[in-house]
C-alpha atoms as a PDB file:
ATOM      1  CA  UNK A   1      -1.427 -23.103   1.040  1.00  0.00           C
ATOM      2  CA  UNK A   2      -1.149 -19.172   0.400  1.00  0.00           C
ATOM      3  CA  UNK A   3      -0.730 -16.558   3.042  1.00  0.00           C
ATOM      4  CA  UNK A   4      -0.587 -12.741   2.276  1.00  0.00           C
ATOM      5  CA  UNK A   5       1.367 -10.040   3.988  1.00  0.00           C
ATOM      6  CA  UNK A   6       0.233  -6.251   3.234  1.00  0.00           C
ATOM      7  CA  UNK A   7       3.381  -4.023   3.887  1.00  0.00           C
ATOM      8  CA  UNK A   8       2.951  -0.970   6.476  1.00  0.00           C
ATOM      9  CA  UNK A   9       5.981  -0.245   8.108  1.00  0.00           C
ATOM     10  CA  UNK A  10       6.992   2.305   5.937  1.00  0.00           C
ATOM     11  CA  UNK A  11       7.776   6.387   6.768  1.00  0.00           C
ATOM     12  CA  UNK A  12       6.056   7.315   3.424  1.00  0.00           C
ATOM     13  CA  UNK A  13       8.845  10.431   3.214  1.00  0.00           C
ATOM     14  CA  UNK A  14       7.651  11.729  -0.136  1.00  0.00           C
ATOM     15  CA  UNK A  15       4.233  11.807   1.227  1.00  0.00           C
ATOM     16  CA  UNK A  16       5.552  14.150   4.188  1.00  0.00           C
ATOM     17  CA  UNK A  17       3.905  16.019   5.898  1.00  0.00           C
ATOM     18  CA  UNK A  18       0.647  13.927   5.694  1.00  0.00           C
ATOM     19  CA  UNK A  19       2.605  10.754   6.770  1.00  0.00           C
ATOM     20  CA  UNK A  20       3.699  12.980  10.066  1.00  0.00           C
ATOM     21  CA  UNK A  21       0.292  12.669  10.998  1.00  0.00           C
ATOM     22  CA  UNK A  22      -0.494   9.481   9.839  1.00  0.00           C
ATOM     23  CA  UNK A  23       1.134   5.807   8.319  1.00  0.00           C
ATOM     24  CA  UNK A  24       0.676   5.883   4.292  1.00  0.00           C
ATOM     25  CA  UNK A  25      -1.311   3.032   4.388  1.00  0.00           C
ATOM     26  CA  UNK A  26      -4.041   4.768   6.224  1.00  0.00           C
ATOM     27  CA  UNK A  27      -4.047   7.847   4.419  1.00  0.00           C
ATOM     28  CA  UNK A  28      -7.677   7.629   2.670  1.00  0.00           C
ATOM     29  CA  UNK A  29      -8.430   6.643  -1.334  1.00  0.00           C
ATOM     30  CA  UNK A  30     -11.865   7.441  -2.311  1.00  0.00           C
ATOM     31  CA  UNK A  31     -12.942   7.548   1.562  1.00  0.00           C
ATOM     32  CA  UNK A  32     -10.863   4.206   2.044  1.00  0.00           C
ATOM     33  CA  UNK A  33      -7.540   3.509   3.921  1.00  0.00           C
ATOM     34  CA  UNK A  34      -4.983   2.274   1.635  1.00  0.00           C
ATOM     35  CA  UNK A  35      -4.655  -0.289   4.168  1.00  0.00           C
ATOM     36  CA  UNK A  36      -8.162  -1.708   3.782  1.00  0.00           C
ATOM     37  CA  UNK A  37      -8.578  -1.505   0.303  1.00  0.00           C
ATOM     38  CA  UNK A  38      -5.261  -4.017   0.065  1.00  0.00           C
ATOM     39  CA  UNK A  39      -6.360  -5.651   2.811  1.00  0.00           C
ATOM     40  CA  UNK A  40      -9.821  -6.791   1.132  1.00  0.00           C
ATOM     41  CA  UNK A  41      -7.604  -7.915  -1.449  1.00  0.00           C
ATOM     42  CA  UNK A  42      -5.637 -10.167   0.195  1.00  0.00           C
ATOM     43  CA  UNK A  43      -8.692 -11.829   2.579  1.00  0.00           C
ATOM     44  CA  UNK A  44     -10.810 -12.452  -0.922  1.00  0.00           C
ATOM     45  CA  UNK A  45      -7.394 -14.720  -1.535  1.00  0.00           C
ATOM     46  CA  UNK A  46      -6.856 -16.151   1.505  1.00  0.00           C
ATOM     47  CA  UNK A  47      -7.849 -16.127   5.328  1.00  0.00           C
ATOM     48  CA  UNK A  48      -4.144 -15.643   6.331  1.00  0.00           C
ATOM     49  CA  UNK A  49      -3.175 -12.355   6.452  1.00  0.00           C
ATOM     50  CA  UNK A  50      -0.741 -10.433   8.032  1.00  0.00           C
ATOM     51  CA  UNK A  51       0.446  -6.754   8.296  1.00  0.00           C
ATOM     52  CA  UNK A  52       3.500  -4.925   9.188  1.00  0.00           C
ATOM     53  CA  UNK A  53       3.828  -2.133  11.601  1.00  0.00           C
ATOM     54  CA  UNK A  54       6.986   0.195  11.861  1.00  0.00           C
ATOM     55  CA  UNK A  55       6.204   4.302  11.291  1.00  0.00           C
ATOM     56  CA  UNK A  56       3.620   5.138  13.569  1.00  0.00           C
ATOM     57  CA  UNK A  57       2.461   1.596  13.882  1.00  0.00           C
ATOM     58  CA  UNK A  58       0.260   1.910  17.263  1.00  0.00           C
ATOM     59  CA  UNK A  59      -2.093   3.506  14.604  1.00  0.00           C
ATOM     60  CA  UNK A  60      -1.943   0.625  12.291  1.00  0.00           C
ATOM     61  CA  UNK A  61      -2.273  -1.862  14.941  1.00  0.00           C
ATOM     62  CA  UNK A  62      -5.450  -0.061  16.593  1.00  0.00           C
ATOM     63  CA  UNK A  63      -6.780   0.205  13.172  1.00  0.00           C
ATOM     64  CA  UNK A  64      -6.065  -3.810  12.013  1.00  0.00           C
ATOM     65  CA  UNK A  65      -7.313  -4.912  14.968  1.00  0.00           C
ATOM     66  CA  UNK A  66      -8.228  -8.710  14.673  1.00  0.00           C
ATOM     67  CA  UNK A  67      -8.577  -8.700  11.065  1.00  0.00           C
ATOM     68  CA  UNK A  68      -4.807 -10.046  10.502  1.00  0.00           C
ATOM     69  CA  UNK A  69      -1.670 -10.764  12.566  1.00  0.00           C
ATOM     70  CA  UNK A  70       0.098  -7.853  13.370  1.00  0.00           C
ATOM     71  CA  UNK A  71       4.501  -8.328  13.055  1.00  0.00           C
ATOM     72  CA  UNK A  72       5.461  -5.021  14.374  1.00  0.00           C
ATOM     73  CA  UNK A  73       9.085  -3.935  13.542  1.00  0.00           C
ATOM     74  CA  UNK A  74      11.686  -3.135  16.501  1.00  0.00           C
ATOM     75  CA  UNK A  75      14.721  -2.217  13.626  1.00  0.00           C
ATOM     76  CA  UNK A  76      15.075   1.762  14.331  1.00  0.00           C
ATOM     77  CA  UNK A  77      14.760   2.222  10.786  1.00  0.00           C
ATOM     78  CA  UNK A  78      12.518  -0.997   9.741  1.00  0.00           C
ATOM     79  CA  UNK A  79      13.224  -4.059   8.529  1.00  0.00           C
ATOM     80  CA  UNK A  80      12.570  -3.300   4.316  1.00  0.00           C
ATOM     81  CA  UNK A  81      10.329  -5.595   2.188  1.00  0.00           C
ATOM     82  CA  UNK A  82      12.072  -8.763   2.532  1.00  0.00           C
ATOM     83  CA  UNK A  83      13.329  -8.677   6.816  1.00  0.00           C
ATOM     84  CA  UNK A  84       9.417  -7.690   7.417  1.00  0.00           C
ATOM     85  CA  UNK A  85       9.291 -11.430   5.654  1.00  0.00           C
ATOM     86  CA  UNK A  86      12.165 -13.041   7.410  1.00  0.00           C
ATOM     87  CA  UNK A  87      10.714 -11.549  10.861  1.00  0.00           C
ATOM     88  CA  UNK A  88       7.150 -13.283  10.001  1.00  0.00           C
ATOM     89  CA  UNK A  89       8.335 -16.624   9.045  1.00  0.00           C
ATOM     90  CA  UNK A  90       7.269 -18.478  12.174  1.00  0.00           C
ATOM     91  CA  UNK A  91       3.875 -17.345  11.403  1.00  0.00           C
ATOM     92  CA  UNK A  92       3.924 -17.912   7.843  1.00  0.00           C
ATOM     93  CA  UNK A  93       4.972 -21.503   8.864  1.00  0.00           C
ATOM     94  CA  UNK A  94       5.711 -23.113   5.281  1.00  0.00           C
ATOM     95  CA  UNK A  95       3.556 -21.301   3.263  1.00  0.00           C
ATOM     96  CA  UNK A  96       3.696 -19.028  -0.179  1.00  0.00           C
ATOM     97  CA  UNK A  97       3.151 -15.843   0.121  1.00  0.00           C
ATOM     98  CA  UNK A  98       1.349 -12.874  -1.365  1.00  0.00           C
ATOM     99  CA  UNK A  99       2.594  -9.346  -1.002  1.00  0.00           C
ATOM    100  CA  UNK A 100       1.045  -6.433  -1.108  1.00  0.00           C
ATOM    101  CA  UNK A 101       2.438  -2.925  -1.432  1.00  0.00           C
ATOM    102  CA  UNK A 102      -0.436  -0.954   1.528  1.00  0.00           C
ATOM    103  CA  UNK A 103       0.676   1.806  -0.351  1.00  0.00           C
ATOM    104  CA  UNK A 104      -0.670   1.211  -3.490  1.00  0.00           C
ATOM    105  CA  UNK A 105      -4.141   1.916  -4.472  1.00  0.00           C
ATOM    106  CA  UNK A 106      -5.514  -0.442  -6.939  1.00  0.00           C
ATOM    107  CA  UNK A 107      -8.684  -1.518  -6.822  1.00  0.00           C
ATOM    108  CA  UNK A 108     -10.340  -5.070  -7.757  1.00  0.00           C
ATOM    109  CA  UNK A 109      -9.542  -8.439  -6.740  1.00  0.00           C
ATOM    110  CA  UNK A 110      -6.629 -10.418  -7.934  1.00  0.00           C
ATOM    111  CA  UNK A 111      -7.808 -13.829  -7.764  1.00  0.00           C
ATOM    112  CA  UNK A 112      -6.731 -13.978 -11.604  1.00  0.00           C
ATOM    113  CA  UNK A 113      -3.155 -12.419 -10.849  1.00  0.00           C
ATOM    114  CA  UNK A 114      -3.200 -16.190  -8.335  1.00  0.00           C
ATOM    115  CA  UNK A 115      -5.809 -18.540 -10.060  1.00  0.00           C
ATOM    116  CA  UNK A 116      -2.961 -19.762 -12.774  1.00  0.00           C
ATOM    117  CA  UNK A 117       0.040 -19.612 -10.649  1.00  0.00           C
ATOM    118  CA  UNK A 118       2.326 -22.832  -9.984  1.00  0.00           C
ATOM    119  CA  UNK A 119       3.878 -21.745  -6.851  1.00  0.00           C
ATOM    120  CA  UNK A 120       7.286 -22.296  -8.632  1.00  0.00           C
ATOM    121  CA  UNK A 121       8.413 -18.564  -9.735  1.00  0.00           C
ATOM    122  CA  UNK A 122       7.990 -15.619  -8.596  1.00  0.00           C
ATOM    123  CA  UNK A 123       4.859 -13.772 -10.221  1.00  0.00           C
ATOM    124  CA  UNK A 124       5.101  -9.654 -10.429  1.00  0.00           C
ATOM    125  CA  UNK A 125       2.058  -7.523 -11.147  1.00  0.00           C
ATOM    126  CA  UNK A 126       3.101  -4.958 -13.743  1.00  0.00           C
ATOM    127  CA  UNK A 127       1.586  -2.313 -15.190  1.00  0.00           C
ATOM    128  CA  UNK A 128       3.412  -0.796 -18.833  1.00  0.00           C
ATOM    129  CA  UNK A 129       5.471   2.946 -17.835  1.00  0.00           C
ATOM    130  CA  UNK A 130       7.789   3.474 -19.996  1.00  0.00           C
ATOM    131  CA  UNK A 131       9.081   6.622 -18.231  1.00  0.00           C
ATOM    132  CA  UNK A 132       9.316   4.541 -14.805  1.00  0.00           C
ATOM    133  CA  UNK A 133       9.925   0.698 -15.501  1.00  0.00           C
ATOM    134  CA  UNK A 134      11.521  -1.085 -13.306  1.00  0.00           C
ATOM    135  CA  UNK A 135      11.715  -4.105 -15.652  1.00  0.00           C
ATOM    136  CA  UNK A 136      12.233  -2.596 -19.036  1.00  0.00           C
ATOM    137  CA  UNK A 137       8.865  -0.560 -19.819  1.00  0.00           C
ATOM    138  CA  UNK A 138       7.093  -2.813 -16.917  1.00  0.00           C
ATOM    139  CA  UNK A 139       6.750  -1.080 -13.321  1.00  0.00           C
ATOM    140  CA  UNK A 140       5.971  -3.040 -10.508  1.00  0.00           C
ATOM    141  CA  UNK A 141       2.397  -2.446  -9.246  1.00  0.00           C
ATOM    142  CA  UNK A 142       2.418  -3.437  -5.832  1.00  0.00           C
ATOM    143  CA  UNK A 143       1.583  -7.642  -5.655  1.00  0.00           C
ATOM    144  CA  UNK A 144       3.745  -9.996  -5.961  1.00  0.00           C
ATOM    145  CA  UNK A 145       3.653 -14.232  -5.699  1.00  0.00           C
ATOM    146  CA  UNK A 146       6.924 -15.402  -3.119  1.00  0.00           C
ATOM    147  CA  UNK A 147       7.658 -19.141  -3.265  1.00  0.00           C
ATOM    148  CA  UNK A 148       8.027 -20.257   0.203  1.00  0.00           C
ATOM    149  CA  UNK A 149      11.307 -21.800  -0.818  1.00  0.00           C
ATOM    150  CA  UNK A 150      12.650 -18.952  -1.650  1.00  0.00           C
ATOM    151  CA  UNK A 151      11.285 -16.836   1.629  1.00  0.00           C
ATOM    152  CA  UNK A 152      12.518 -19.533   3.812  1.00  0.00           C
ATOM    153  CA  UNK A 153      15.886 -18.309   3.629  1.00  0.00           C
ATOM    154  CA  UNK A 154      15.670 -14.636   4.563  1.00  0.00           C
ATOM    155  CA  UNK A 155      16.310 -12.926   7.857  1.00  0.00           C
ATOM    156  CA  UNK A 156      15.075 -10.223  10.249  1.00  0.00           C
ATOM    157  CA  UNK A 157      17.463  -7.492   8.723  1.00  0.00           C
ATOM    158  CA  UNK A 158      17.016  -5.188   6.655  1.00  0.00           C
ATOM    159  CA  UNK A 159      17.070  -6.092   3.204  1.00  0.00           C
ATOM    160  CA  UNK A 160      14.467  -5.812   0.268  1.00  0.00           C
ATOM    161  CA  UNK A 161      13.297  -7.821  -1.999  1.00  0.00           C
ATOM    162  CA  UNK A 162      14.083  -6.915  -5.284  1.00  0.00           C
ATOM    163  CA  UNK A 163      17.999  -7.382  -3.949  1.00  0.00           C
ATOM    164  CA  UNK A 164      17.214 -10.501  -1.628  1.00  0.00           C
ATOM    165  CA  UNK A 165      14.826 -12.550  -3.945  1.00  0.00           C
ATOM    166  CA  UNK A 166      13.448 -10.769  -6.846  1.00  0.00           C
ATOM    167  CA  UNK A 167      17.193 -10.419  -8.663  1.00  0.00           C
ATOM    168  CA  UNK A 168      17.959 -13.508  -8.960  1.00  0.00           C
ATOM    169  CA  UNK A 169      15.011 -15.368  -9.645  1.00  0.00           C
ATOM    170  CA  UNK A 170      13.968 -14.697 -12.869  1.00  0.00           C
ATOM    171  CA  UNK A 171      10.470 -13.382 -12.215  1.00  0.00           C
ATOM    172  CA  UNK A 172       7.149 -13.995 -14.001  1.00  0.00           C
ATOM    173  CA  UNK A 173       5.630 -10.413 -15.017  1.00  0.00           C
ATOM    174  CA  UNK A 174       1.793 -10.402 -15.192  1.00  0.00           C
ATOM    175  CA  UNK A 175       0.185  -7.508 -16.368  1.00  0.00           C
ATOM    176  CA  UNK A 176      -2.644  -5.671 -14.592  1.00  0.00           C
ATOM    177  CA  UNK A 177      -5.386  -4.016 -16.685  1.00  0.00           C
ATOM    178  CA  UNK A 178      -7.223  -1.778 -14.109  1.00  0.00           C
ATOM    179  CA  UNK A 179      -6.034   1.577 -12.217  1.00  0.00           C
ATOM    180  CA  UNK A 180      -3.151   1.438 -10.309  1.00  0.00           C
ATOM    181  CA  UNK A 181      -1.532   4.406  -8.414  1.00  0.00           C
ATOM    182  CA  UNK A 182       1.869   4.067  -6.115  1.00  0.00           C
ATOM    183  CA  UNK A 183       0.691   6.968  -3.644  1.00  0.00           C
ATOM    184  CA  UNK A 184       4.060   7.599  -3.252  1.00  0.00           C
ATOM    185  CA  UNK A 185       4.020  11.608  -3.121  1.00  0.00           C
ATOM    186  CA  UNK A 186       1.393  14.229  -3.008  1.00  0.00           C
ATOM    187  CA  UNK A 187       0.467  14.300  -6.548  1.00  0.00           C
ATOM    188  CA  UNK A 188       0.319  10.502  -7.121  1.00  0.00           C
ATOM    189  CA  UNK A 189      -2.046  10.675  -3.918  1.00  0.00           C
ATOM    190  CA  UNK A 190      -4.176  12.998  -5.182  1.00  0.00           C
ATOM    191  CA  UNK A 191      -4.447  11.320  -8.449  1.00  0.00           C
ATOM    192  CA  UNK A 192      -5.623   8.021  -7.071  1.00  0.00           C
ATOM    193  CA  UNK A 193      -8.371   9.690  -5.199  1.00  0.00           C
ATOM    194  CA  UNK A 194      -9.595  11.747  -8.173  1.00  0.00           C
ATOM    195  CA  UNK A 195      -9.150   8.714 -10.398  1.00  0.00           C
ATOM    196  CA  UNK A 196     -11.727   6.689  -7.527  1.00  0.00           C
ATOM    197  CA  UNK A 197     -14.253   9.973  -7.196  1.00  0.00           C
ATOM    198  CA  UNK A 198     -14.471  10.363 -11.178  1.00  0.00           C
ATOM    199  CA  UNK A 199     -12.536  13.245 -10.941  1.00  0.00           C
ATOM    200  CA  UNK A 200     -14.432  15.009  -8.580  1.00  0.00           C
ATOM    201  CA  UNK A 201     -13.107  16.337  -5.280  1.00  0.00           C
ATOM    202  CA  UNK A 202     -13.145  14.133  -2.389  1.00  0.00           C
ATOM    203  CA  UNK A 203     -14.889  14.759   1.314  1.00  0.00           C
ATOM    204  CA  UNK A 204     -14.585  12.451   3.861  1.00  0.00           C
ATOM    205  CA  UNK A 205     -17.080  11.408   6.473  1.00  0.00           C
ATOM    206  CA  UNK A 206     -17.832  14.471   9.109  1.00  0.00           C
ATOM    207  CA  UNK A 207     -15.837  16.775   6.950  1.00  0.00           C
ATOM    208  CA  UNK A 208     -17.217  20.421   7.233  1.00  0.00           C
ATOM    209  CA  UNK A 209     -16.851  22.166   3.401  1.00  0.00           C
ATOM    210  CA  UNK A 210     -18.260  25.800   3.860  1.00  0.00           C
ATOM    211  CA  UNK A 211     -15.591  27.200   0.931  1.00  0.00           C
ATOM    212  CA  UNK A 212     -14.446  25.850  -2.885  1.00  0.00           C
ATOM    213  CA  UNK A 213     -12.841  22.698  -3.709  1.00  0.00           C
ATOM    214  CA  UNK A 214     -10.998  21.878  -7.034  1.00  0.00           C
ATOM    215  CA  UNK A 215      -9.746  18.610  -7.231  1.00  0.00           C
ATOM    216  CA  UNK A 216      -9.060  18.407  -3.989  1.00  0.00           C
ATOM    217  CA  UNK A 217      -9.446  15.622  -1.268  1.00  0.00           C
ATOM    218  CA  UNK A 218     -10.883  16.828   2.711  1.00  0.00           C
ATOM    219  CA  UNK A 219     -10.161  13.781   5.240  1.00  0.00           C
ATOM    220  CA  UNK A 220     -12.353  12.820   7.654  1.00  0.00           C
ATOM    221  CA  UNK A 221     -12.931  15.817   9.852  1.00  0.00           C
ATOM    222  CA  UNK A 222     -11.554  18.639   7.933  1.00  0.00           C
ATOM    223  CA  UNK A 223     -12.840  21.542   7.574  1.00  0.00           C
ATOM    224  CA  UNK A 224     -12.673  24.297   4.555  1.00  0.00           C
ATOM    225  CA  UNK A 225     -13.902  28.022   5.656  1.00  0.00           C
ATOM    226  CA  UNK A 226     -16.185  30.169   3.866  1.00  0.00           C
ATOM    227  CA  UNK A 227     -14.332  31.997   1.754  1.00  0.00           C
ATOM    228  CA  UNK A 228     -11.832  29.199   1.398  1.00  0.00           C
ATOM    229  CA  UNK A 229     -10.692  27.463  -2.221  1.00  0.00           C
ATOM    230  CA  UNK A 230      -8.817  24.462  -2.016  1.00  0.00           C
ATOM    231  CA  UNK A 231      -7.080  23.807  -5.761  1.00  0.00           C
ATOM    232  CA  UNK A 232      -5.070  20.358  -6.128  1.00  0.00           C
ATOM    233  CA  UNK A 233      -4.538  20.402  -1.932  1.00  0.00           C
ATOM    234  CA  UNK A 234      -5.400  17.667   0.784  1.00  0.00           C
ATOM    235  CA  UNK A 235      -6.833  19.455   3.955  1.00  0.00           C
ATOM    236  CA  UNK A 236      -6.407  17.042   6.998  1.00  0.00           C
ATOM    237  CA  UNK A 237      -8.707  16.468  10.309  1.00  0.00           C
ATOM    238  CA  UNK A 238      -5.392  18.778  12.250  1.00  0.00           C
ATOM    239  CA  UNK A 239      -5.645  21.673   9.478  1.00  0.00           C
ATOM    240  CA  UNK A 240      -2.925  20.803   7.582  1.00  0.00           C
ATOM    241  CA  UNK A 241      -2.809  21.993   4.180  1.00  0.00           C
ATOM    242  CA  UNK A 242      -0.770  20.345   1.886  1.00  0.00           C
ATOM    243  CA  UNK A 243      -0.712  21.093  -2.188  1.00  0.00           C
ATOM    244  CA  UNK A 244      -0.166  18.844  -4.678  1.00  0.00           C
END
């Protein structure tokens, strides 16, 4: 039996300021939270899901609602990758587990990156960078196969994965084909949303564009003047303008 956690404890502080005003994970892709897009992904895989909550996590828990457990993390500064495991293993009870990144934004299901899995190694999805590998030319993109045996061990501390599980156990690298973008800073963000538009810019629902845009994203609410031109920027729903 599989269950799949989608990480969202996280301060996102290369994504500062947008992730003062809101977690990462439901900063919007193509209109979408992060958070739902990876979300989708796990519930097409299994009906047990679970999400973290650490950095602003009062809006992650109003916006998960009853759609998946919520763990939220008491740690001052969060519990990492693997604790946010350790903390959840009542609930995972025994089973594998699937991890998802809620930062990342890559869409389509991964029923594949599962189908052929033996539940006896860890499985990494991988795209090829071979400016930012983090396994020779292979970076991680965001999904990853955890052998309950393995999880059982860990704790409610902070500690990641890579150094509590990953390290050691010789993972299985499976490459994915489709986009992938860790929204990990401004650019990357803005990337991933003109990668889902078709390069267009983006404007969210009851957004209010009177001025220019130029590959620029407008969340939910903004608003751009007359006389306004947004170039590589993300306006927010508080007036925050934030280049990229």
């Amino acid at each position: 039996m599989l269950a799949a956690v989608v990480l969202a404890a996280g301060r996102g502080k290369r994504l500062r300021p947008l992730t003062d005003l809101r977690p990462k994970p439901l900063c919007p892709v193509g209109n979408v939270p992060l958070l739902d897009t990876n979300l989708a992904a796990a519930l097409a895989v299994t009906p047990y899901a679970a999400v973290n909550a650490h950095h602003l996590g009062d809006q992650i828990a109003a916006h998960v609602g009853d759609r998946a457990h919520l763990s939220v993390e008491t740690h001052p500064g969060g519990l990492g990758t693997a604790g946010a495991l350790g903390q959840l293993k009542p609930w995972l009870d025994g089973r594998d587990v699937l991890v998802l990144n809620g930062d990342a934004w890559r869409p389509g299901g991964l029923s594949k990156f599962f189908d052929t899995w033996d539940g006896e190694r860890v499985r990494l999805l991988v795209v090829r960078d071979e400016e930012r590998g983090d396994f020779g030319p292979w970076r991680f993109a965001g999904a990853s196969l955890n052998p309950w045996r393995l999880v059982r061990g860990l704790n409610a501390e902070p500690s990641g994965l890579y150094e509590a599980v990953w390290r050691q156990a010789d993972p299985e690298l499976v490459e994915w084909h489709g986009p992938f973008v860790d929204c990990g800073t401004v650019r990357d963000y803005l990337d991933a949303n003109l990668l889902a538009s078709g390069g267009a810019s983006v404007v969210g629902d009851g957004a209010v564009v009177e001025g220019e845009l130029t590959r620029s994203v407008v969340w939910p609410g903004g608003v751009v003047r007359r006389g306004e031109h947004l170039v590589d920027a993300v306006r927010t729903d508080t007036g925050l303008t934030v280049t990229g």
